[in-house]
Protein backbone atom coordinates (compact mmCIF):
# COMPACT_ATOMS: atom_id res chain seq x y z
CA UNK A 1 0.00 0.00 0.00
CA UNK A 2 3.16 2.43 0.89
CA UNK A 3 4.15 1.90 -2.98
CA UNK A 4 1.03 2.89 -4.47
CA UNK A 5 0.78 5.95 -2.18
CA UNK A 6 4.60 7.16 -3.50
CA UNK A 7 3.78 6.63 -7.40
CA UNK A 8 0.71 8.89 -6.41
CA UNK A 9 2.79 11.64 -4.47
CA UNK A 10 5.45 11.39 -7.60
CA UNK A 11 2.71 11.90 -10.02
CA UNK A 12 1.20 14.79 -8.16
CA UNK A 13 4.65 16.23 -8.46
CA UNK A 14 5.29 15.85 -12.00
CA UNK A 15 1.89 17.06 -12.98
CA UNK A 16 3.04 20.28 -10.36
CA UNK A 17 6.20 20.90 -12.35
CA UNK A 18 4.61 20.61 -15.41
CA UNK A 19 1.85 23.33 -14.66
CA UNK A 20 4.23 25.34 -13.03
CA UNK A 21 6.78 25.14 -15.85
CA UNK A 22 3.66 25.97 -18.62
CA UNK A 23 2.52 29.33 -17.17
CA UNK A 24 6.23 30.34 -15.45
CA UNK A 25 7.35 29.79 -19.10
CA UNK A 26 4.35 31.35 -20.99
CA UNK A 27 3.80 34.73 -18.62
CA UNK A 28 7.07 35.40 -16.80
CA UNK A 29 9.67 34.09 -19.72
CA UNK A 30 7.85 35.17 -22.77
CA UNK A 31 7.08 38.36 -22.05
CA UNK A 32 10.44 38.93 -20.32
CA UNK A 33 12.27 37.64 -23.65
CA UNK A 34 10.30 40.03 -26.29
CA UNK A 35 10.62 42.70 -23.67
CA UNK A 36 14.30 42.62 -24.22
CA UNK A 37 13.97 42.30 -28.02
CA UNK A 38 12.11 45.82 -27.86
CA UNK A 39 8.71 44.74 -27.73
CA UNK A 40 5.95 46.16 -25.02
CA UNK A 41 5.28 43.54 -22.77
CA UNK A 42 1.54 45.08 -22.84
CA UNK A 43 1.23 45.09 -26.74
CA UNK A 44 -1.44 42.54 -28.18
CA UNK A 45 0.96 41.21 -29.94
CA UNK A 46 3.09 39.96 -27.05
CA UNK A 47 -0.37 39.30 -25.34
CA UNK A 48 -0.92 36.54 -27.97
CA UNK A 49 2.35 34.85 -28.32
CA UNK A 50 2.14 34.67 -24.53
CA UNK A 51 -1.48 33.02 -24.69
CA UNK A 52 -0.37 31.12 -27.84
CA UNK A 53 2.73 29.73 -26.46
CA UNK A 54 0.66 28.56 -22.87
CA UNK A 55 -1.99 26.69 -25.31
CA UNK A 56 0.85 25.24 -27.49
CA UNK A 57 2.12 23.80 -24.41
CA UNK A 58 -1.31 22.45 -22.52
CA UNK A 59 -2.61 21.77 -25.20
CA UNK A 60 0.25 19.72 -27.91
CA UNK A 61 0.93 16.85 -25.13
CA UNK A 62 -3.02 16.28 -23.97
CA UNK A 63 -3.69 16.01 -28.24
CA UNK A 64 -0.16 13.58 -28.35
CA UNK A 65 -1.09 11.61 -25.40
CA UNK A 66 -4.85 10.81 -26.92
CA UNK A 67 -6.49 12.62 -23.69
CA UNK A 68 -8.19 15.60 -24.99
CA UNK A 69 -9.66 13.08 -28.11
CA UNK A 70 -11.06 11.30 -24.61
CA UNK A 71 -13.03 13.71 -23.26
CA UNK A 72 -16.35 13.61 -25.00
CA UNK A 73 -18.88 15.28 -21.99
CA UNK A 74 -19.71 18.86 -23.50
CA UNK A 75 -20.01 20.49 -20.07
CA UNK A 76 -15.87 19.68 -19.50
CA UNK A 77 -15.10 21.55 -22.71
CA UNK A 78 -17.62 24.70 -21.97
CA UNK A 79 -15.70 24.75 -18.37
CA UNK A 80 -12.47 25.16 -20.33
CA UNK A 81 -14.07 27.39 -22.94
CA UNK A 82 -15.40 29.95 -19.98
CA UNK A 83 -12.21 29.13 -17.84
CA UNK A 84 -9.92 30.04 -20.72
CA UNK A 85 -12.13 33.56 -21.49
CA UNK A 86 -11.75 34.23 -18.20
CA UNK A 87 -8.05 33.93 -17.04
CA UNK A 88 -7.73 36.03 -21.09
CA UNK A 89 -10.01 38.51 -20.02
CA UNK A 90 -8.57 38.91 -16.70
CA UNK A 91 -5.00 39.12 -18.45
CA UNK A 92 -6.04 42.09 -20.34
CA UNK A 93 -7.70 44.02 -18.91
CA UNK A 94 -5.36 43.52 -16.18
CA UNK A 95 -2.81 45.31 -18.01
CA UNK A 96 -4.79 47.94 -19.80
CA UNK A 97 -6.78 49.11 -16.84
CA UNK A 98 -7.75 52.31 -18.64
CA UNK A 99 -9.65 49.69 -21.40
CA UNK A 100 -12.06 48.20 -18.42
CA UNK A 101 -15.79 48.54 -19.80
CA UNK A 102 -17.44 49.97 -16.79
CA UNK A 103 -14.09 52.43 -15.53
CA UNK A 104 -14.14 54.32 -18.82
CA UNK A 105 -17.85 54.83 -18.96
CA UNK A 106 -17.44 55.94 -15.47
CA UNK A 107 -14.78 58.35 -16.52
CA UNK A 108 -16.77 59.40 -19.30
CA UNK A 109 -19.72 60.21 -17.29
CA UNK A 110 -17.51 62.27 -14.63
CA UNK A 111 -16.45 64.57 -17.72
């Protein structure tokens, strides 16, 4: 029983590192790398190569391994769907505060 319980710990780790590693890699290396090539870290094009690169890497190994071909409930994938809008959303707007729907018709208003 002590074996099965450190495979499971082990696992638990890898699947840690890995998740760690995808958004470490996608939205502190990324946008730290363009940054230095001249690029604002805030542009939508860094915005998307940032959001591209995180899906290339969730998303290429689940599609190799066979799992996201296994998921067939439609309620999993609109979860993902409204996650994913979410945590983009939330990126954006995020870093364009000025661009928030409700604060500039505030602002507007206040005029």
């Amino acid at each position: 029983m002590q074996r099965g319980s450190d495979v499971d710990l082990i696992q638990l780790l890898i699947v840690f590192a890995a998740t760690a590693s995808a958004v470490l890699g996608s939205f502190v290396v990324v946008p730290e790398l363009l940054e230095r090539k001249g690029y604002n870290p805030r542009s939508g094009f860094v915005r998307c190569f940032v959001w591209a690169s995180f899906l290339l890497i969730v998303f290429v190994p689940a599609a190799i391994s066979g799992f996201l071909f296994s998921v067939r409930n439609v309620a999993d994938w609109a979860y993902l769907a409204v996650g994913l809008l979410v945590a983009i959303l939330y990126d954006y707007y995020r870093l364009n505060p000025e661009k928030v729907p409700w604060v500039r018709s505030r602002n507007l208003k206040v005029r």
